[in-house]
Structures are given as structure tokens and as C-alpha cells.
C-alpha atoms as a PDB file:
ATOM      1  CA  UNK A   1       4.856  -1.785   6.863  1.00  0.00           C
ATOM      2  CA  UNK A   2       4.284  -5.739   6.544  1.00  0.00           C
ATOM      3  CA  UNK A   3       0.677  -6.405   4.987  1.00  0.00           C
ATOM      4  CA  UNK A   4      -1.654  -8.177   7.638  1.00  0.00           C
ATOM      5  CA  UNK A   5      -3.344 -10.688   6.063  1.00  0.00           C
ATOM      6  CA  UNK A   6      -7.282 -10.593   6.990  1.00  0.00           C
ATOM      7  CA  UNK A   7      -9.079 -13.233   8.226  1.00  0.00           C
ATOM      8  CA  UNK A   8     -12.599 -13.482   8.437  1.00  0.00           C
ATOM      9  CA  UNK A   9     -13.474 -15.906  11.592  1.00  0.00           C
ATOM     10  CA  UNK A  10     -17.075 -17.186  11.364  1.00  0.00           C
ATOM     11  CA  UNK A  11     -17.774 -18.499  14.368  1.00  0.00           C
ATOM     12  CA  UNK A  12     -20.510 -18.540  16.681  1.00  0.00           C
ATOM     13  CA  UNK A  13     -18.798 -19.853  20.090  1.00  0.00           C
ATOM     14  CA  UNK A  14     -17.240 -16.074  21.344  1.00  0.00           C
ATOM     15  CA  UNK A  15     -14.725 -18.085  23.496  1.00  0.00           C
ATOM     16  CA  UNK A  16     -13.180 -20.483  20.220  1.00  0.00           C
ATOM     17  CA  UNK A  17     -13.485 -17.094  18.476  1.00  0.00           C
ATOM     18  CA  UNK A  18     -11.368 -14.946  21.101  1.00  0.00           C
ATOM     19  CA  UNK A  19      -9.053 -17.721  21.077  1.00  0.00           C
ATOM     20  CA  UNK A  20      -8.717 -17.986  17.361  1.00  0.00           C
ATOM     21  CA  UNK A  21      -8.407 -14.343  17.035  1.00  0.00           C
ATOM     22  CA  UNK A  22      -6.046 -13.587  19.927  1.00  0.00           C
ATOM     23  CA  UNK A  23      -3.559 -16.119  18.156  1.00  0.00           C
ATOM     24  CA  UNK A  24      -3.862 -14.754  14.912  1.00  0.00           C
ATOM     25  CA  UNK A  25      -3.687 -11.276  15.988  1.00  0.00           C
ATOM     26  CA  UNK A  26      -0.363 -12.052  17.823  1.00  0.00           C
ATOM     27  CA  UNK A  27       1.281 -14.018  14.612  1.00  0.00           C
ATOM     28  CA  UNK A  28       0.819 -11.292  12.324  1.00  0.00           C
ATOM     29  CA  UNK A  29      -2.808 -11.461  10.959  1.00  0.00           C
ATOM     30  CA  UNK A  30      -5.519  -9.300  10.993  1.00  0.00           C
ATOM     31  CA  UNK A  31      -8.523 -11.229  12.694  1.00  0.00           C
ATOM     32  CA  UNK A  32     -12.366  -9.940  11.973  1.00  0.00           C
ATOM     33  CA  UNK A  33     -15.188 -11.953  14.004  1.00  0.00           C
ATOM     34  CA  UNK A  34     -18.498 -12.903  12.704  1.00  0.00           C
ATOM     35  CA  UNK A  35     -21.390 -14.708  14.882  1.00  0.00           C
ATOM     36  CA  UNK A  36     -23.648 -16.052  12.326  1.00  0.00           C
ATOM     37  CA  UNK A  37     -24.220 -16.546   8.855  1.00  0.00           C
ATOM     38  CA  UNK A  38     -25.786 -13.214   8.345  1.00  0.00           C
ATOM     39  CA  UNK A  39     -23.102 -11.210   9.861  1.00  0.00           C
ATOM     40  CA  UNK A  40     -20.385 -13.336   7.989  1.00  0.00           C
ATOM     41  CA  UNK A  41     -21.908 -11.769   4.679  1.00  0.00           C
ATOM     42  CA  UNK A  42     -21.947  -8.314   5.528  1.00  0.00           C
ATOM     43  CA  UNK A  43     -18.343  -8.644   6.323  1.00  0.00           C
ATOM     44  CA  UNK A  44     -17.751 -10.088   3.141  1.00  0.00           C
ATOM     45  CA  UNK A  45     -19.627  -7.419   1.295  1.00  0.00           C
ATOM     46  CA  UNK A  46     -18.014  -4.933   2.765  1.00  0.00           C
ATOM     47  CA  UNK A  47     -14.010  -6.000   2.167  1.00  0.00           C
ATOM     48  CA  UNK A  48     -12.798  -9.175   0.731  1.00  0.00           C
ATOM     49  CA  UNK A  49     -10.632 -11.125   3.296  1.00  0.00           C
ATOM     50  CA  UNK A  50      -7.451 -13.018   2.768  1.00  0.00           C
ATOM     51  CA  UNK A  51      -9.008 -15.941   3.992  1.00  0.00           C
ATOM     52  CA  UNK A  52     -12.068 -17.457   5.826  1.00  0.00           C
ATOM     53  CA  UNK A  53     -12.426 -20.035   8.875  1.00  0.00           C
ATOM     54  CA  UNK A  54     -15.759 -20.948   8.794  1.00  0.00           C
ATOM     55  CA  UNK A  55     -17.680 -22.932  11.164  1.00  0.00           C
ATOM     56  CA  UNK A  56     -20.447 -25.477   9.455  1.00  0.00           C
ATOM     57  CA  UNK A  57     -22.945 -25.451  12.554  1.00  0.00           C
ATOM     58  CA  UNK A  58     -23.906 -21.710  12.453  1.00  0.00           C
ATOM     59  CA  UNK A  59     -27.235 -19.626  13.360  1.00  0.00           C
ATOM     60  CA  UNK A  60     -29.500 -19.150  10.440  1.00  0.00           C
ATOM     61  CA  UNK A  61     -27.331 -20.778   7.226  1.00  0.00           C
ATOM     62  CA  UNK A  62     -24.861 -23.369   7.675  1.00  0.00           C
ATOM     63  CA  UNK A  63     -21.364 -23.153   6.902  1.00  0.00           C
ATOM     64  CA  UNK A  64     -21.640 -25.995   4.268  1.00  0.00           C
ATOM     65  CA  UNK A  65     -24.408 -23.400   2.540  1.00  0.00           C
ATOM     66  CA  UNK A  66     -22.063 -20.728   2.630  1.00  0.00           C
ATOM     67  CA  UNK A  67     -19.244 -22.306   1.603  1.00  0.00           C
ATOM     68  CA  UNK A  68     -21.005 -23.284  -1.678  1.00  0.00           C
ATOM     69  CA  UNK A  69     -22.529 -19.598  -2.456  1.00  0.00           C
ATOM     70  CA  UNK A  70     -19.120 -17.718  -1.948  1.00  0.00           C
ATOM     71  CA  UNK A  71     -17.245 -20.432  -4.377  1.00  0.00           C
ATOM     72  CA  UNK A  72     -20.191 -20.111  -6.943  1.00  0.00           C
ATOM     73  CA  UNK A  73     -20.437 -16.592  -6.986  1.00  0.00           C
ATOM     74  CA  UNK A  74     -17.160 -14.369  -8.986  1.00  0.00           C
ATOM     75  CA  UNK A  75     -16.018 -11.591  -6.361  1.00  0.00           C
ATOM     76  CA  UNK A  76     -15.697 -14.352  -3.408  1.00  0.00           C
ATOM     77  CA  UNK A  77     -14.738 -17.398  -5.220  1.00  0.00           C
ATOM     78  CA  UNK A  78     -10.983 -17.125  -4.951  1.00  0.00           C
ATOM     79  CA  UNK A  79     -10.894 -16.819  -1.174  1.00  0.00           C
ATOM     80  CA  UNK A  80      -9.373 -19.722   0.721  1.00  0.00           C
ATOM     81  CA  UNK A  81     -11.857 -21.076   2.966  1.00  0.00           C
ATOM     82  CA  UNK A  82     -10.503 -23.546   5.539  1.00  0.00           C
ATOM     83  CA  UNK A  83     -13.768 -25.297   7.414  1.00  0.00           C
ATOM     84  CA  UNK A  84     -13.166 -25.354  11.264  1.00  0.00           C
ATOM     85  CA  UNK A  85     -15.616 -27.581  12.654  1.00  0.00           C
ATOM     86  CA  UNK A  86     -17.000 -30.424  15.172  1.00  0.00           C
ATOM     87  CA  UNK A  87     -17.522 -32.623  12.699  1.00  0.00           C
ATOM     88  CA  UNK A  88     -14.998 -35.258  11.967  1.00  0.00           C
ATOM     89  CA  UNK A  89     -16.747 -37.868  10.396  1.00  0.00           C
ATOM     90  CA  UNK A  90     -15.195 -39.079   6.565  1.00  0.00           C
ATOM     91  CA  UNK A  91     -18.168 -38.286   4.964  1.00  0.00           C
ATOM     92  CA  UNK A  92     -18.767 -34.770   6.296  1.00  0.00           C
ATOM     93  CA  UNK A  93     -15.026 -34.086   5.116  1.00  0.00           C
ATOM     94  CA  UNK A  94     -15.959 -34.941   2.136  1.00  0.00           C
ATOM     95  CA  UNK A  95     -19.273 -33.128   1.628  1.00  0.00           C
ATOM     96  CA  UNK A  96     -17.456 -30.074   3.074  1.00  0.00           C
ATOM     97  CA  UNK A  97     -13.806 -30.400   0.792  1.00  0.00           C
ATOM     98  CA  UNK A  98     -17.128 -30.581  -1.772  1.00  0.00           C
ATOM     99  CA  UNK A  99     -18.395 -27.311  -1.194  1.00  0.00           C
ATOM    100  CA  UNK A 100     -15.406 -25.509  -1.823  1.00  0.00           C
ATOM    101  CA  UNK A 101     -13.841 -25.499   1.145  1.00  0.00           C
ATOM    102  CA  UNK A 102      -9.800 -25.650   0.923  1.00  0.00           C
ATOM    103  CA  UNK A 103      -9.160 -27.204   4.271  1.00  0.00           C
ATOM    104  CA  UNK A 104     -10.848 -28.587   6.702  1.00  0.00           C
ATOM    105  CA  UNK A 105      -9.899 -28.902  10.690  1.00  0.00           C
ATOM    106  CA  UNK A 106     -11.518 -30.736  12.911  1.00  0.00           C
ATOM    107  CA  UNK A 107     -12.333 -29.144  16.875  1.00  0.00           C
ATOM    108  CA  UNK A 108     -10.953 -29.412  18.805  1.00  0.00           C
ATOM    109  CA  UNK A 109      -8.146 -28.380  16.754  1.00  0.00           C
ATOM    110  CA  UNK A 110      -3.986 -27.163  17.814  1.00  0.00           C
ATOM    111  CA  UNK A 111      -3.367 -23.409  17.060  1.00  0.00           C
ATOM    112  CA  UNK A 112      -0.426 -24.227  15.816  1.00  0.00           C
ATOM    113  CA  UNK A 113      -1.656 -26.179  13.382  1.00  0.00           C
ATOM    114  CA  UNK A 114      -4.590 -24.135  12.644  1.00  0.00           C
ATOM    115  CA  UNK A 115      -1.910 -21.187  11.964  1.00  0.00           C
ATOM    116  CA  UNK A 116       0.274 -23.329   9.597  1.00  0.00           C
ATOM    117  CA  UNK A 117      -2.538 -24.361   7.331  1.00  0.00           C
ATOM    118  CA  UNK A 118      -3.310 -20.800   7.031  1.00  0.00           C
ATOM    119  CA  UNK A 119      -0.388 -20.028   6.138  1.00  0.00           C
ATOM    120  CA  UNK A 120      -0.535 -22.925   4.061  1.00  0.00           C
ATOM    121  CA  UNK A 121      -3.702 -21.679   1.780  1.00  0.00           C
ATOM    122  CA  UNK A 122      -2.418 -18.445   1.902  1.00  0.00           C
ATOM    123  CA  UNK A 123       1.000 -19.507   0.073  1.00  0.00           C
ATOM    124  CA  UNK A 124      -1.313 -21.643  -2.374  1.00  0.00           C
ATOM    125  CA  UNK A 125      -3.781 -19.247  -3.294  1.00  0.00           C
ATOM    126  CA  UNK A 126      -0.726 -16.375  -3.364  1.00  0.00           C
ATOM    127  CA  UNK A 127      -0.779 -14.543  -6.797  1.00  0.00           C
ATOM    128  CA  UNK A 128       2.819 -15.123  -8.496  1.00  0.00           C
ATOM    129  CA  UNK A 129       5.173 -11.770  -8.219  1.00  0.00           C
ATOM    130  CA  UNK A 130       5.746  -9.678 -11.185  1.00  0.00           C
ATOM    131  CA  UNK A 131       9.312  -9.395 -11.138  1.00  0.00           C
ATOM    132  CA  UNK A 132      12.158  -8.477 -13.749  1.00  0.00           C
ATOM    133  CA  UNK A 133      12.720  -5.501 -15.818  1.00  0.00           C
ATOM    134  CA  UNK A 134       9.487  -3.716 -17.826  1.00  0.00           C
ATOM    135  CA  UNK A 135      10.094  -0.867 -20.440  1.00  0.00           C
ATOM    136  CA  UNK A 136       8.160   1.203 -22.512  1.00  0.00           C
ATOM    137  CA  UNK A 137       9.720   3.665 -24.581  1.00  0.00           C
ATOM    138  CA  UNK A 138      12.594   5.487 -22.505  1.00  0.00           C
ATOM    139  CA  UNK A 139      10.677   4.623 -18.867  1.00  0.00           C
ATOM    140  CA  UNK A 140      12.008   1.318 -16.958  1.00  0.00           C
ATOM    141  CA  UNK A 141      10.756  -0.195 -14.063  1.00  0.00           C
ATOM    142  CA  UNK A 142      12.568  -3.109 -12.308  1.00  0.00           C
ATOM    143  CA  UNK A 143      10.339  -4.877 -10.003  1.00  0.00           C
ATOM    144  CA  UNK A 144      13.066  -6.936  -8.217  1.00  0.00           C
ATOM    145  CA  UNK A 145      15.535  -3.615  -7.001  1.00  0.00           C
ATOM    146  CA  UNK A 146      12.065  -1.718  -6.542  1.00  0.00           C
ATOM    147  CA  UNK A 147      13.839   1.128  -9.217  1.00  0.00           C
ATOM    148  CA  UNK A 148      11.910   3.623 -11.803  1.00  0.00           C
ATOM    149  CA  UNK A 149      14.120   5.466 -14.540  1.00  0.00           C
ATOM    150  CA  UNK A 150      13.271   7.424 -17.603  1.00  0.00           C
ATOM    151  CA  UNK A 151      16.104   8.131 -20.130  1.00  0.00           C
ATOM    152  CA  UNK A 152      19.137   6.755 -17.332  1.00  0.00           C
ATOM    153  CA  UNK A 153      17.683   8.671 -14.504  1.00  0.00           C
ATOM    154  CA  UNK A 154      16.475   7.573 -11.624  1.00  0.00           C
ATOM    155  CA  UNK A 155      12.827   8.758 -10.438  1.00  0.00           C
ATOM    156  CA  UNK A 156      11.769   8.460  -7.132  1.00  0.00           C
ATOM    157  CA  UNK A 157       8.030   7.132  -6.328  1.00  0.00           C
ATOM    158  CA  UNK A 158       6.166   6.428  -3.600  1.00  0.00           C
ATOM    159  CA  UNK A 159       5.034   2.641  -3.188  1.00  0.00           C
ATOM    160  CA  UNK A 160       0.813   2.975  -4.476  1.00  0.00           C
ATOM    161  CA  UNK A 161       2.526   5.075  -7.511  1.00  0.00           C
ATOM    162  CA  UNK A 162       4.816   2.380  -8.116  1.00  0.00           C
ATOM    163  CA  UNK A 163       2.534  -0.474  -7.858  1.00  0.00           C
ATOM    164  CA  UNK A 164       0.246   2.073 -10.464  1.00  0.00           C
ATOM    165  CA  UNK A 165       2.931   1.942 -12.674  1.00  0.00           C
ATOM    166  CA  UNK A 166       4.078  -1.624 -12.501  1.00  0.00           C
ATOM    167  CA  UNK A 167       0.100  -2.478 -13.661  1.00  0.00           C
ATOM    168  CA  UNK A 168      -0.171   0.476 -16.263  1.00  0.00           C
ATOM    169  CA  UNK A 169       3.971  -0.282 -17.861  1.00  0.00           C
ATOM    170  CA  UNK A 170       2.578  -4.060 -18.108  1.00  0.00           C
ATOM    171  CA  UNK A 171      -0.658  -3.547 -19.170  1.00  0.00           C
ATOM    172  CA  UNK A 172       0.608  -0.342 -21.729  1.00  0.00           C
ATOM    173  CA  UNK A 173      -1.623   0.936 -24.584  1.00  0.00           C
ATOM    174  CA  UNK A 174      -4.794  -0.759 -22.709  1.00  0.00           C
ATOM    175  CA  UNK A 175      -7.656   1.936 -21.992  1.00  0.00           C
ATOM    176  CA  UNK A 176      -8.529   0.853 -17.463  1.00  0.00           C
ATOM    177  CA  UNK A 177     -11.045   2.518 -15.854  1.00  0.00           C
ATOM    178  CA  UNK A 178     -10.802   3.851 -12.268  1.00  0.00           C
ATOM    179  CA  UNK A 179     -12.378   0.854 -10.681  1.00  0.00           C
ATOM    180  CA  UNK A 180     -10.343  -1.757 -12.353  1.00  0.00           C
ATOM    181  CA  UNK A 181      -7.498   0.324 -10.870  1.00  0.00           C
ATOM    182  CA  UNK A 182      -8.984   0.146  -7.642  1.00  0.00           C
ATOM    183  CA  UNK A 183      -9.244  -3.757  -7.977  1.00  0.00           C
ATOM    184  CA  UNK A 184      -5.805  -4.434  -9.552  1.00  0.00           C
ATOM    185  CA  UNK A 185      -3.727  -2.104  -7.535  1.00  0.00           C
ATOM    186  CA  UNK A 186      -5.437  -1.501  -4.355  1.00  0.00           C
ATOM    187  CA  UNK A 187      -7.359  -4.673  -3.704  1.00  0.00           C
ATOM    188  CA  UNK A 188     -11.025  -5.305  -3.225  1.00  0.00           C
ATOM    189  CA  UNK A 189     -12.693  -2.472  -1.118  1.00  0.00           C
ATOM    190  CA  UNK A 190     -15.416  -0.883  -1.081  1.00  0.00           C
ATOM    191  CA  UNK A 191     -14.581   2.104   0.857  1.00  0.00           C
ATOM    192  CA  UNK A 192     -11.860   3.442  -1.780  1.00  0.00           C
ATOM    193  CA  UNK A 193     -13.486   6.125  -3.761  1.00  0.00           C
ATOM    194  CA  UNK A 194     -12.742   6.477  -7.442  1.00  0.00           C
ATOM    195  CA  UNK A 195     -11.659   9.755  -7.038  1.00  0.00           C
ATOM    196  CA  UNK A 196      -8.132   8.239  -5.017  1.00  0.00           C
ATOM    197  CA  UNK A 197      -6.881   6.759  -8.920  1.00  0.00           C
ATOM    198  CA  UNK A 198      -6.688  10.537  -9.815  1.00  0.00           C
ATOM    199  CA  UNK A 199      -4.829  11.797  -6.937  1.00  0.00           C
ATOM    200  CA  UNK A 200      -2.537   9.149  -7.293  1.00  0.00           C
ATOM    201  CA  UNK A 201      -2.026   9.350 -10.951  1.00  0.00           C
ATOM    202  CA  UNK A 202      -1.639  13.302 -10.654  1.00  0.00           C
ATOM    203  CA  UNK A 203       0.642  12.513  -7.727  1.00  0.00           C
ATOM    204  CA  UNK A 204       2.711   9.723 -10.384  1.00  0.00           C
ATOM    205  CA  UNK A 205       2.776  11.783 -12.851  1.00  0.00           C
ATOM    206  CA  UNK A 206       4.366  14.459 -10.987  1.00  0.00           C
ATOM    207  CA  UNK A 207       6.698  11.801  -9.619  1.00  0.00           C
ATOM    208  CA  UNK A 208       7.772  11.013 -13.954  1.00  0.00           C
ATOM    209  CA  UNK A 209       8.596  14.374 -14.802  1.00  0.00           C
ATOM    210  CA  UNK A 210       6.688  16.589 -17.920  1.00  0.00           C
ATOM    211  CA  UNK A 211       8.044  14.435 -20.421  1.00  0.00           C
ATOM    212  CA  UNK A 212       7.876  10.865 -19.133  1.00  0.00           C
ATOM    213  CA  UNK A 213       4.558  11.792 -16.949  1.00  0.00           C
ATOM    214  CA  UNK A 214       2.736  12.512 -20.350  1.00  0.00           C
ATOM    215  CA  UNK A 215       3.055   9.091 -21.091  1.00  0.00           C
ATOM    216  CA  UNK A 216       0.014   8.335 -18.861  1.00  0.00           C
ATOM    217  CA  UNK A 217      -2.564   9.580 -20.570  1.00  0.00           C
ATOM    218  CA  UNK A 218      -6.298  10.773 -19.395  1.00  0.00           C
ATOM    219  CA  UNK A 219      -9.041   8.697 -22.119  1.00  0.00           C
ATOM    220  CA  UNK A 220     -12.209  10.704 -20.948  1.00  0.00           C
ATOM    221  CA  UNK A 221     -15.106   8.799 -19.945  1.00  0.00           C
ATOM    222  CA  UNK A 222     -13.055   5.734 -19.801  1.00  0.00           C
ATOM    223  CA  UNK A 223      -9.834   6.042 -17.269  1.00  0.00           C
ATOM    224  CA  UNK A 224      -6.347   5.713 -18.137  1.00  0.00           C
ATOM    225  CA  UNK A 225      -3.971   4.107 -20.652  1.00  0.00           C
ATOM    226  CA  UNK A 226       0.067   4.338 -20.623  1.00  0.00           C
ATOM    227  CA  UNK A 227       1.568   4.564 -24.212  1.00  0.00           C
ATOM    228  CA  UNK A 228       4.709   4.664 -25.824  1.00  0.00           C
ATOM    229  CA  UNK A 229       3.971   7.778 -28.379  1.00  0.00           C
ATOM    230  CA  UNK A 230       2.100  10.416 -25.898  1.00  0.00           C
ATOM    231  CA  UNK A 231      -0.145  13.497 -27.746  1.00  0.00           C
ATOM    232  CA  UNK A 232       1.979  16.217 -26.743  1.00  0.00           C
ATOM    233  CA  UNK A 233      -0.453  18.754 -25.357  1.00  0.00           C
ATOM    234  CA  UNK A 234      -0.060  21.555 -22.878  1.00  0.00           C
ATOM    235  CA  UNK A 235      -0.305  20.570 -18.867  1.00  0.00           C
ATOM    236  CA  UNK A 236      -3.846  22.211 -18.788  1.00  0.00           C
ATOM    237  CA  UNK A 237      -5.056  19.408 -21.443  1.00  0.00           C
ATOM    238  CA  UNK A 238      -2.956  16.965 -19.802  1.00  0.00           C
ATOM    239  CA  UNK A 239      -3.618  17.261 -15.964  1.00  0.00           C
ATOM    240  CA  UNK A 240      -6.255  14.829 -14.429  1.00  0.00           C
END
């Protein structure tokens, strides 16, 4: 299934909203509405979207105010923010390309256009694939043919336990804890409990095999690491 990007629509005209949404909805997105400045934040704390279209003239904080506390603050920074907004004047451009905002359209605005430059920031702010061949020891991993082998045979894994393995082969002999997991391989959100990295290493290491699945190795109190030279030790010591 195709990932639906999410954007967060912040907005407090429901009819510009329904329109925004209903477009994005039908182009492949994943629209989420919020009315006010208040509202906008709790969506934000709550999952990170792909990208924001924020209106400046808001109930309770501007747009320009939020803009400039989601680019100065770590978890929000690197969302694209394109401003969507009455004001077309040079100067409030300016003061809103200022606060952090990526883009800025002016109302009212073409849908069309308003869907290319989100596809636009989206392709900008896009992290670069990790492609080509990764080994460590006997286990290979080729990103590009999506294929997982372990002494010339082929293994067969599900897509979250091959995305877990892609991080842990390039990352190998590096201790991660469960929540760095969660934020490398599943994405920012919240609602993820720890306790899914364990099923889903269990579930990859039963996908490896006993020899190659003890290279994924349990560091208690502190997550997981993949290395080259595994302890041996029976599956009781070795099991999540």
C-alpha cells in the first residue's frame, strides 16, 4: 500500500478547509483539519505530519507565531510549512518566508497549484533513499531488488522487518534503544508502544534463521545492536 502523505490543514474558514481537504484527499494525501491555533498543536503533539498549510489570521495565536515556534523547536522543525493566506502584500511574504515558512500562497489560491507546491516541499524536504547492497558478515541486504540473504540464501521478510534491518545492517555494532527504533523505522508517533520493537525483532529474527538471527543481539537496559561476531548462547538467553 502507497504511503499517504499527512497534511495538517490549519485553517479556520470550514468551507476553504473542506475544499482543501476534499482535494487532497482525492490526490492521494491524507488531510487532518485544525480550527485554531490551539487545536493545530494538539495535532502536532500527537503525530508529526508530512506537511503543514497554515493560515496566518487564526483564533488565539497567529500563524506567523506558530510558524516561528514549530521551526525553533527540534521534533517540528523539519516539517514543510507552506503559509496559505489573505495576505499578499511583499512585505508580509517576507515576514512570513521569515518565520520559517517554506512557501507561501496567497487566497484566493488554484488547487492545482496549491497541490503541486505540496508536492513540491514534499520532494525537497524528502530524505534521500538508502539504496545499494549492505553486508555484515555472511547477511546481505540489497535495498534496490528489496532482497535479504545469509550465506547465498534467500530469506524472506516482511516489509517493517526489512526496513528494521536495513537501519540495524547500516547502523551495525551501534547499541539503539526501542524509541530510537520507533523514530528511525516507524516514524514519529506517539501511539506506537515500545513493546512493538520486540515483537518485530522476535518476529525478524525468526525471519534470519538461528544462526543469522543471533546476529541481532538483546543489550539489556539499552535496546538492540546488530554485530558481525554474535555470543553464541542458547535461544532462552537469546530470545527478546
Amino acid at each position: 500500500m502507497r504511503h499517504q502523505p499527512g497534511v495538517l490543514i490549519v485553517e479556520d474558514e470550514p468551507a476553504i478547509a473542506e475544499l482543501i481537504a476534499v482535494n487532497l484527499r482525492h490526490n492521494g494525501f491524507r488531510p487532518t483539519w485544525a480550527i485554531d491555533s490551539a487545536t493545530a498543536q494538539c495535532e502536532l503533539d500527537a503525530v508529526l505530519p508530512d506537511v503543514i498549510l497554515l493560515d496566518w489570521m487564526l483564533p488565539g495565536e497567529s500563524g506567523l507565531t506558530l510558524a516561528k515556534r514549530w521551526r525553533s523547536n527540534p521534533r517540528t522543525k523539519g516539517v514543510p510549512i507552506i503559509m496559505l493566506t489573505a495576505r499578499g502584500d511583499e512585505v508580509d511574504r517576507v515576514a512570513g518566508l521569515d518565520a520559517g515558512a517554506d512557501d507561501y500562497i496567497t487566497k484566493p489560491f488554484s488547487t492545482k497549484e496549491l497541490l503541486a507546491r505540496v508536492r513540491a516541499v514534499l520532494r525537497r524536504r524528502a530524505p534521500e533513499k538508502v539504496g545499494g547492497v549492505v553486508s555484515i558478515g555472511a547477511l546481505s541486504l540489497d535495498a534496490s531488488t528489496y532482497r535479504v540473504s545469509f550465506k547465498e540464501q534467500m530469506l524472506k521478510l516482511g516489509p517493517t522487518e526489512f526496513k528494521l534491518l536495513q537501519y540495524l545492517m547500516s547502523h551495525a555494532e551501534r547499541v539503539h534503544s526501542r524509541s530510537q527504533l520507533l523514530d528511525k523505522v516507524w516514524g514519529d508517533h506517539v501511539f506506537i508502544e515500545e513493546r512493538t520493537v520486540d515483537v518485530h525483532v522476535k518476529r525478524l529474527r525468526e525471519a534470519l534463521g538461528a544462526n543469522a538471527g543471533q546476529m541481532i543481539e538483546t543489550v539489556r537496559g539499552a535496546g538492540y545492536r546488530l554485530t558481525a561476531q554474535p555470543v553464541l548462547a542458547p535461544p532462552s538467553q537469546a530470545s527478546v
